[in-house]
C-alpha atoms as a PDB file:
ATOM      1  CA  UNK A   1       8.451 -13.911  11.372  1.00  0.00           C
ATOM      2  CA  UNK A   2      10.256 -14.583  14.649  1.00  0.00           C
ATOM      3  CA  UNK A   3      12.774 -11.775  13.960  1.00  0.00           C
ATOM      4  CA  UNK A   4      13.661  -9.063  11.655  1.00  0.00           C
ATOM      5  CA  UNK A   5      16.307 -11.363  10.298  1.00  0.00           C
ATOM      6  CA  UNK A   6      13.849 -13.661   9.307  1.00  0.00           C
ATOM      7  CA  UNK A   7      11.841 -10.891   7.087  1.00  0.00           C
ATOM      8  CA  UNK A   8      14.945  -9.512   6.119  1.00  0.00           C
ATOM      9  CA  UNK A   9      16.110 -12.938   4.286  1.00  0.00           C
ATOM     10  CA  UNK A  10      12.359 -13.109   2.855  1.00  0.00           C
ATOM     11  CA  UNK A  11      12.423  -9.777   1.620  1.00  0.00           C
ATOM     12  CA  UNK A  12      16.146  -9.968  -0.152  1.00  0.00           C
ATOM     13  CA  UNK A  13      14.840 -13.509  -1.767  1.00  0.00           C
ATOM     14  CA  UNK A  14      11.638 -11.160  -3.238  1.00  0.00           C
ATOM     15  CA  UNK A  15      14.069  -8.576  -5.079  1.00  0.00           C
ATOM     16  CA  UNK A  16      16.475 -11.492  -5.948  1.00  0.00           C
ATOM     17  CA  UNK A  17      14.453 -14.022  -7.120  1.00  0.00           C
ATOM     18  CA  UNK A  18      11.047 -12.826  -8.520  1.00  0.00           C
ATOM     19  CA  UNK A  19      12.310 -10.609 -10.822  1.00  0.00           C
ATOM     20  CA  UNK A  20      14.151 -12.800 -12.753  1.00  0.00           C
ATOM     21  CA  UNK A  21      11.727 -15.403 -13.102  1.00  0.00           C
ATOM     22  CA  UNK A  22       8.957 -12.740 -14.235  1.00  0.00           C
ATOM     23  CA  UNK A  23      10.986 -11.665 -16.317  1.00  0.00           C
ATOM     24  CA  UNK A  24      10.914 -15.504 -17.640  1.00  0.00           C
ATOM     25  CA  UNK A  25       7.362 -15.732 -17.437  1.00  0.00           C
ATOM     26  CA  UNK A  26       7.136 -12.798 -19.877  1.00  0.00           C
ATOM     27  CA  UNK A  27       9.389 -14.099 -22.565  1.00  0.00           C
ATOM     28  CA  UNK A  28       7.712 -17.415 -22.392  1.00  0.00           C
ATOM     29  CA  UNK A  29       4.336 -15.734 -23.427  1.00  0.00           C
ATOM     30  CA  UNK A  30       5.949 -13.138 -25.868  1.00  0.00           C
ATOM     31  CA  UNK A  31       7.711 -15.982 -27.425  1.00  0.00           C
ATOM     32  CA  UNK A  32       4.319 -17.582 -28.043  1.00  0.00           C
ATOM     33  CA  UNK A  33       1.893 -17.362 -31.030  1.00  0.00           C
ATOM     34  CA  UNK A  34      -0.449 -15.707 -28.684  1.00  0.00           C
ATOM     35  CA  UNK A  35      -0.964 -11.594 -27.384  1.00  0.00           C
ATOM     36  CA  UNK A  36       1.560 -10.607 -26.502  1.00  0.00           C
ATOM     37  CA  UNK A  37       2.103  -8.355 -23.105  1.00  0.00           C
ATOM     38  CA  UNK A  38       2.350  -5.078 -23.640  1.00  0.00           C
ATOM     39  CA  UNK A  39       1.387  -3.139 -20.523  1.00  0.00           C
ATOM     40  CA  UNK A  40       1.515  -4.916 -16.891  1.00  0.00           C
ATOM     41  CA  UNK A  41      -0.317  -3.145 -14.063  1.00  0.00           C
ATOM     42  CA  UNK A  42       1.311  -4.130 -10.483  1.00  0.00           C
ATOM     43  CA  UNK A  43       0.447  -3.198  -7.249  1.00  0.00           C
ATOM     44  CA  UNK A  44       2.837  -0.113  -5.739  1.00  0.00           C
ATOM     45  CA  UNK A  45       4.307  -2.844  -3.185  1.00  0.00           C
ATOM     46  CA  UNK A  46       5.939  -4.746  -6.255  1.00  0.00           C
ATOM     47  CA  UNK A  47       8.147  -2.441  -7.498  1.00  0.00           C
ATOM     48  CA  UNK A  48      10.034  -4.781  -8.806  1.00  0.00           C
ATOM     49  CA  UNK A  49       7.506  -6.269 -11.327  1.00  0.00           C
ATOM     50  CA  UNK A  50       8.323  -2.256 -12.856  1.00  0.00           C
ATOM     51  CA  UNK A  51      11.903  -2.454 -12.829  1.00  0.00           C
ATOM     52  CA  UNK A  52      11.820  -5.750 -14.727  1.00  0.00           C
ATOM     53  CA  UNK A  53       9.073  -4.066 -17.378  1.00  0.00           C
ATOM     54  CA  UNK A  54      11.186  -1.208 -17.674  1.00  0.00           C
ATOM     55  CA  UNK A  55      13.866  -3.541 -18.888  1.00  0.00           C
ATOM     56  CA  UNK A  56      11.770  -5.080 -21.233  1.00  0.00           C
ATOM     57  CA  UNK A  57      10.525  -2.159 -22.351  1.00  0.00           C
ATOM     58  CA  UNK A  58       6.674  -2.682 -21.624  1.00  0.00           C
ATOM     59  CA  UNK A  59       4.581   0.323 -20.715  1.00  0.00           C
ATOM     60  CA  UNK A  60       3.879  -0.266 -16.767  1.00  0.00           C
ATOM     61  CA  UNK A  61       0.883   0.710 -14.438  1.00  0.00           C
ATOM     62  CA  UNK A  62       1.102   1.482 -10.491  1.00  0.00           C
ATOM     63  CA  UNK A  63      -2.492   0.754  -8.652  1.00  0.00           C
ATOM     64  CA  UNK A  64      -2.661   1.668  -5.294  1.00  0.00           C
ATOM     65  CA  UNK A  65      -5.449  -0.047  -3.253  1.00  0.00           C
ATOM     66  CA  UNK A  66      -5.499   1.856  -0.322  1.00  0.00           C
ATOM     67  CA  UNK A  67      -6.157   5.372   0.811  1.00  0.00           C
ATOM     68  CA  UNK A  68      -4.204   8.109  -1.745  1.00  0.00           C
ATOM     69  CA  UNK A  69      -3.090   9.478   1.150  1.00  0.00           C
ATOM     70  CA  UNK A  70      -0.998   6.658   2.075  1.00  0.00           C
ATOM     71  CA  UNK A  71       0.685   6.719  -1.071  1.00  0.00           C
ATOM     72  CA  UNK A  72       1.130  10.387  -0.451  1.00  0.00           C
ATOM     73  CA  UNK A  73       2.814   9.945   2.477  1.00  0.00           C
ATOM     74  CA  UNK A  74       5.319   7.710   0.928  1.00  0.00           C
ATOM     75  CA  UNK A  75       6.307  10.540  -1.710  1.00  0.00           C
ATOM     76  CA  UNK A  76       6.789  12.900   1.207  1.00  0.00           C
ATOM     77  CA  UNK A  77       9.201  10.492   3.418  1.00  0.00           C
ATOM     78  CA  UNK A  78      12.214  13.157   1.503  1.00  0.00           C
ATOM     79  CA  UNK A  79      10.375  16.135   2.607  1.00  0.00           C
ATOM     80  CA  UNK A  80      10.144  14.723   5.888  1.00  0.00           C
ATOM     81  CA  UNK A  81      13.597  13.843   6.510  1.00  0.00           C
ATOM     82  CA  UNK A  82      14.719  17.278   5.311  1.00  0.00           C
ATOM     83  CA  UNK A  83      12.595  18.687   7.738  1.00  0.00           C
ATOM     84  CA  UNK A  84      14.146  16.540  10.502  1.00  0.00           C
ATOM     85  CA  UNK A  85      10.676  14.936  11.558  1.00  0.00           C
ATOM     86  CA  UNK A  86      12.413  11.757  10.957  1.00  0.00           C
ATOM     87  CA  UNK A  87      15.980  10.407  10.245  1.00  0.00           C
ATOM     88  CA  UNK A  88      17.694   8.104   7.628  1.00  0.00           C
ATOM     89  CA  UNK A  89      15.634   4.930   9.276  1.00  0.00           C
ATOM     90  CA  UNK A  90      12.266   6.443   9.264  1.00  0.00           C
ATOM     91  CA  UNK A  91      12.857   6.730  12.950  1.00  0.00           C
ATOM     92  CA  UNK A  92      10.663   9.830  14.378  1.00  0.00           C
ATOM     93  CA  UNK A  93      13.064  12.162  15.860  1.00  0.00           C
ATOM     94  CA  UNK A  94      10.006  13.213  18.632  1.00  0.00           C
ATOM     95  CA  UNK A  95       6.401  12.097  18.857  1.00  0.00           C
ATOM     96  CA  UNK A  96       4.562  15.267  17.301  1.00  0.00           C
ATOM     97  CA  UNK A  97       1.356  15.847  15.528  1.00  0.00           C
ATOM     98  CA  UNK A  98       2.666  17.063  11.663  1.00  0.00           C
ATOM     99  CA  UNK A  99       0.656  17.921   8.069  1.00  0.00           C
ATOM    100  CA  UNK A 100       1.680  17.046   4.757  1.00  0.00           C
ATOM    101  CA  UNK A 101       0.473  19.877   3.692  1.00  0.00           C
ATOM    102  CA  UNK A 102      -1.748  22.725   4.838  1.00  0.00           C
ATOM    103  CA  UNK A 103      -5.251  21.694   3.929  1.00  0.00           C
ATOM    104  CA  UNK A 104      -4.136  17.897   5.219  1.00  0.00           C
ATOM    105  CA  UNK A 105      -5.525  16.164   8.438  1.00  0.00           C
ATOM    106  CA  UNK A 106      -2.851  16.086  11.362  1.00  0.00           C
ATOM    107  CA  UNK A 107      -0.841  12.806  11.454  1.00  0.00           C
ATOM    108  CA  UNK A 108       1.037  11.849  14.156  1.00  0.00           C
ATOM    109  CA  UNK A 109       4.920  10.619  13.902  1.00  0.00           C
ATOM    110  CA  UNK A 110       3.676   7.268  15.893  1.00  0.00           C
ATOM    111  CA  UNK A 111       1.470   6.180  13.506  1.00  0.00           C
ATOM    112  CA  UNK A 112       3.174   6.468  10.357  1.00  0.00           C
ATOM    113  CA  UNK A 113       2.828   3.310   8.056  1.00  0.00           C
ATOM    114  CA  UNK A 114       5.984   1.793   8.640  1.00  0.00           C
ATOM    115  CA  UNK A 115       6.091   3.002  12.524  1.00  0.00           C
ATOM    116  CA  UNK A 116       3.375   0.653  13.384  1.00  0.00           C
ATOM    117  CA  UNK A 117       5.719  -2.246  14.464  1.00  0.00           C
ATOM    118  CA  UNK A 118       7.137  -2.379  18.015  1.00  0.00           C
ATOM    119  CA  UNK A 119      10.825  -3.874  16.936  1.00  0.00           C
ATOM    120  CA  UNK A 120      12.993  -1.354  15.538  1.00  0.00           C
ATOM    121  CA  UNK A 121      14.353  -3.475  12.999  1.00  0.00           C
ATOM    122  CA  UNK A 122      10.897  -4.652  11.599  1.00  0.00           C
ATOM    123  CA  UNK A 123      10.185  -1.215  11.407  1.00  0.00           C
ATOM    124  CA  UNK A 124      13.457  -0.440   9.788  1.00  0.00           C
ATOM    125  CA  UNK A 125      13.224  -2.893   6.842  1.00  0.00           C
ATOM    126  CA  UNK A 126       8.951  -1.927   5.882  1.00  0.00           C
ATOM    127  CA  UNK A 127      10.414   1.725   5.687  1.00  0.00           C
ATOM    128  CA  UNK A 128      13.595   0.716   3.674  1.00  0.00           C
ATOM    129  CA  UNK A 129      11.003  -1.282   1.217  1.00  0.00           C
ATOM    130  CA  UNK A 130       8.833   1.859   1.456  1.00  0.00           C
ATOM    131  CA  UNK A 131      11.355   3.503  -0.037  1.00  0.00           C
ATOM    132  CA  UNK A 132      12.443   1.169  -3.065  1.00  0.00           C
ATOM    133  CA  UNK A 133       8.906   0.519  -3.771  1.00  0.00           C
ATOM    134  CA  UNK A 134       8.798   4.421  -4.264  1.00  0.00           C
ATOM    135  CA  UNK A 135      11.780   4.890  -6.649  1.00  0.00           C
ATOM    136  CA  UNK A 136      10.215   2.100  -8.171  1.00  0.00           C
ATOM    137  CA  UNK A 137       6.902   3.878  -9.030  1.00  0.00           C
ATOM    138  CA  UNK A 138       8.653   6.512 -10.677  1.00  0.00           C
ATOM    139  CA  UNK A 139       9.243   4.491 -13.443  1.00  0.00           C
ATOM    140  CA  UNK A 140       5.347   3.996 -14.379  1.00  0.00           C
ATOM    141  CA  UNK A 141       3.487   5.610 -17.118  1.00  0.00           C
ATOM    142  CA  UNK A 142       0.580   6.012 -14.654  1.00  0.00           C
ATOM    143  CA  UNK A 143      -0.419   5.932 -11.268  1.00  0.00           C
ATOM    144  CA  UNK A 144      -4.070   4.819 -10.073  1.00  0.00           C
ATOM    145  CA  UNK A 145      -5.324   4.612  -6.472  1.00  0.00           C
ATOM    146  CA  UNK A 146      -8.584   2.983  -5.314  1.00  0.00           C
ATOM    147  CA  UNK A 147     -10.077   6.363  -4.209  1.00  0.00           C
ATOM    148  CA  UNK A 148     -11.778   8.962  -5.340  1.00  0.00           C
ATOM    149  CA  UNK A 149     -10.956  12.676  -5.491  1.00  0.00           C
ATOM    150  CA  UNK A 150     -14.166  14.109  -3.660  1.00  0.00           C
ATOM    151  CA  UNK A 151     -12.848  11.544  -0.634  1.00  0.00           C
ATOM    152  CA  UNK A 152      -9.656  13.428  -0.500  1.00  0.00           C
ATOM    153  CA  UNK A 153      -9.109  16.432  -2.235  1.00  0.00           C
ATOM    154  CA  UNK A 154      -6.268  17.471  -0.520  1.00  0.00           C
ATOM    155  CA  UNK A 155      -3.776  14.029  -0.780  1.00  0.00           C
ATOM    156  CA  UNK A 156      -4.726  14.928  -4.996  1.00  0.00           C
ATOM    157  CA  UNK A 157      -4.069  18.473  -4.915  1.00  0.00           C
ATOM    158  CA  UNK A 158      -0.569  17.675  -3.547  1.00  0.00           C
ATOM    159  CA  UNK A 159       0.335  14.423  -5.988  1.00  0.00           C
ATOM    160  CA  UNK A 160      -1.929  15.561  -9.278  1.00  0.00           C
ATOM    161  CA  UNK A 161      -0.193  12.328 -11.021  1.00  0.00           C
ATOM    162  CA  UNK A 162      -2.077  10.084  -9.004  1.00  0.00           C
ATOM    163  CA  UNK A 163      -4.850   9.212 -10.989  1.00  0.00           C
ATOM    164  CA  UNK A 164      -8.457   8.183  -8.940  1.00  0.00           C
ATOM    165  CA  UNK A 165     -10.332   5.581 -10.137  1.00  0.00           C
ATOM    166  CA  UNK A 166     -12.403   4.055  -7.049  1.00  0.00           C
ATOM    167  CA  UNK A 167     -14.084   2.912  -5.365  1.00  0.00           C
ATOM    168  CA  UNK A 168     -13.457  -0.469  -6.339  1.00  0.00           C
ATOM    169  CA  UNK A 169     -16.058  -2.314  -4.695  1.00  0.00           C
ATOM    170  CA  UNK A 170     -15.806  -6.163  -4.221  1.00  0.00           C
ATOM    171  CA  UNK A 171     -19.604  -6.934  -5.071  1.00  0.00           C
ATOM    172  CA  UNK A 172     -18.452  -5.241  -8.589  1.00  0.00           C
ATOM    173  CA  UNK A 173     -16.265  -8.346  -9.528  1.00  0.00           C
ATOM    174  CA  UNK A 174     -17.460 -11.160 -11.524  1.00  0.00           C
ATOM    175  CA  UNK A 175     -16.833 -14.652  -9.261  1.00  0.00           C
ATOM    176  CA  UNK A 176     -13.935 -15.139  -6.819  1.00  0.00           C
ATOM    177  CA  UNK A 177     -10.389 -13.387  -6.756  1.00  0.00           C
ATOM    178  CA  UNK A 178      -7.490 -15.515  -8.098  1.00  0.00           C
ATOM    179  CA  UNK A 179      -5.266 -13.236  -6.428  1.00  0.00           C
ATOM    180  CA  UNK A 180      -6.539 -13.689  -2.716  1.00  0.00           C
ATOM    181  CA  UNK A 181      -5.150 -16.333  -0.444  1.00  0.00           C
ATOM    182  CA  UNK A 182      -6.973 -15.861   2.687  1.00  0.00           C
ATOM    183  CA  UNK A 183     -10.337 -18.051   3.161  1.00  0.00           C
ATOM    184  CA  UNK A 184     -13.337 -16.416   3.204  1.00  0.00           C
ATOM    185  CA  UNK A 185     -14.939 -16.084   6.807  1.00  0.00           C
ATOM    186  CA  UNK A 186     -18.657 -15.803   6.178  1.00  0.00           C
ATOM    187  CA  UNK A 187     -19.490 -16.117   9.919  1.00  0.00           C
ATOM    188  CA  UNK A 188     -20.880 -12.758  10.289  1.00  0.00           C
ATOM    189  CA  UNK A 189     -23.370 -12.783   7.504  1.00  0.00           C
ATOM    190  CA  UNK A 190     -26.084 -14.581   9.557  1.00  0.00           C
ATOM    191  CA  UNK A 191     -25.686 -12.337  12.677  1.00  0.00           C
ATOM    192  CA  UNK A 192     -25.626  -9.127   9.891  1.00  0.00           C
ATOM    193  CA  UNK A 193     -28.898 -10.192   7.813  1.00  0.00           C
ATOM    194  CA  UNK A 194     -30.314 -10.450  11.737  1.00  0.00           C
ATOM    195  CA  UNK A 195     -30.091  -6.822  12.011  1.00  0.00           C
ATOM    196  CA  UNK A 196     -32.146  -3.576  10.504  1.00  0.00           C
ATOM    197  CA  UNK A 197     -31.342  -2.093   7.539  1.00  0.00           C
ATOM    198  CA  UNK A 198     -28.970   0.624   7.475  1.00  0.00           C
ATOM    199  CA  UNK A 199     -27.949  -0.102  10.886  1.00  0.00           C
ATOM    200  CA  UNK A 200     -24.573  -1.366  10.851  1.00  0.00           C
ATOM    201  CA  UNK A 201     -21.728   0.334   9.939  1.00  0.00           C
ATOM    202  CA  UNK A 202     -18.509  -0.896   8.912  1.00  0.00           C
ATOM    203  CA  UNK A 203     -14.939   0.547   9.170  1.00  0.00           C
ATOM    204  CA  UNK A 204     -11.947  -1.320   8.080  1.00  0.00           C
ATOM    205  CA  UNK A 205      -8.481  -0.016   9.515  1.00  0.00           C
ATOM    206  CA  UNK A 206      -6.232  -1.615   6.939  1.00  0.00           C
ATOM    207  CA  UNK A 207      -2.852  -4.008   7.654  1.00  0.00           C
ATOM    208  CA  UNK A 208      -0.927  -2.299  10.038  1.00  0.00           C
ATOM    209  CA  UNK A 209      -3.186  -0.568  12.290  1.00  0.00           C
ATOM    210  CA  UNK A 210      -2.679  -1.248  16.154  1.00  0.00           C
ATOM    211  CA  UNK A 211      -4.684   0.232  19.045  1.00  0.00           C
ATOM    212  CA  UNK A 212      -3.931   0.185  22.513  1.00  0.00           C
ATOM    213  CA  UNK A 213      -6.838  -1.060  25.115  1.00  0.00           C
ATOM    214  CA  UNK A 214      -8.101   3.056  25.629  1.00  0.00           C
ATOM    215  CA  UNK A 215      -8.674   3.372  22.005  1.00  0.00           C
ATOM    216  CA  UNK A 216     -10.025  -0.221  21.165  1.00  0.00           C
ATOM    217  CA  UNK A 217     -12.438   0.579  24.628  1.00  0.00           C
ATOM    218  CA  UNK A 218     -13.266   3.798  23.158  1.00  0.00           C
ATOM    219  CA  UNK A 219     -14.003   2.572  19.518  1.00  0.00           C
ATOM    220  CA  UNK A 220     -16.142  -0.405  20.763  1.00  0.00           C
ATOM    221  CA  UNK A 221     -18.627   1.859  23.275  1.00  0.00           C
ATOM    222  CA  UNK A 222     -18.861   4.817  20.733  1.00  0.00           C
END
């Protein structure tokens, strides 16, 4: 995306046009001699596959795949601008080190989710899709995160309608993904089967995450 009008236009065209023709899809295969759909299970950042299931009246399933507390962070962005920690835009109001709730890890206001773009605008639109995809997972009969509760208790014991049911665990599936798009970059494999067992450890930081040269220094020496 060269600029935040660009990902505006893209994201408008998602809410505009997928719904409708999912909602096509669905009465082309309920129209059929064959199952019907009765339940669809999207992921929390398609909201709109919810809305249109809703509307059909099909019972409707939010999964999650990263950490809960992610997704509990999301459900707090009202208590959060109550509290004046940030405004309207998801904008911090000052760079400060805040909890979610007491027996929560300190986060600070620079790295929330949608604060990990450098153009305001960018940052503006992933918080106002944030927030749809949100109301949108209101309207689900359940709620199921890739975690598990001894990981974190606390994210839980705050949002008790978020259901665990990780870790889901690529080796568990049976052949490829249809839904991945990305090829597979198997370079790594021959240096890893190189080294000792239990010797390597690996630590994924998700989509968004961006470290400055201290920190990527400081990860690579510890």
């Amino acid at each position: 995306m060269e600029d935040r009008n660009d990902l505006a236009k893209l994201t408008d065209a998602v809410f505009k046009v997928m719904p409708g023709k999912l909602e096509e899809l669905i009465e082309k295969i309920n129209g059929s001699d064959d199952d019907k759909i009765t339940c669809i299970i999207a992921d929390e950042n398609l909201g709109w596959a919810l809305e249109v299931a809703e509307k059909m009246g099909i019972r409707r399933a939010v999964f999650w795949p990263a950490a809960a507390v992610l997704l509990a962070l999301g459900f707090s962005i009202p208590k959060l601008i109550d509290a004046g920690i940030i405004n309207d835009n998801g904008t911090s109001m000052k760079n400060q080190m805040i909890q979610l709730s007491p027996t929560m890890p300190d986060i600070s206001t620079s790295q929330l989710a949608w604060a990990c773009f450098e153009e305001f605008t960018t940052q503006k639109t992933i918080f106002e899709v944030t927030l749809r995809n949100k109301e949108s997972t209101k309207k689900a009969d359940w709620l199921i995160c890739n975690s598990t509760y001894e990981l974190e208790p606390a994210a839980f014991a705050l949002f008790p309608n978020i259901l665990p049911i990780g870790p889901l665990l690529a080796s568990n599936r049976q052949g490829k993904s249809a839904g991945y798009f990305w090829p597979e970059d198997s370079t790594c494999l021959e240096w890893l089967d190189q080294q000792p067992a239990h010797s390597v450890i690996y630590v994924a930081f998700g989509s968004f995450t961006i470290f400055d040269c201290i920190q990527f220094q400081e990860l690579a020496g510890s």
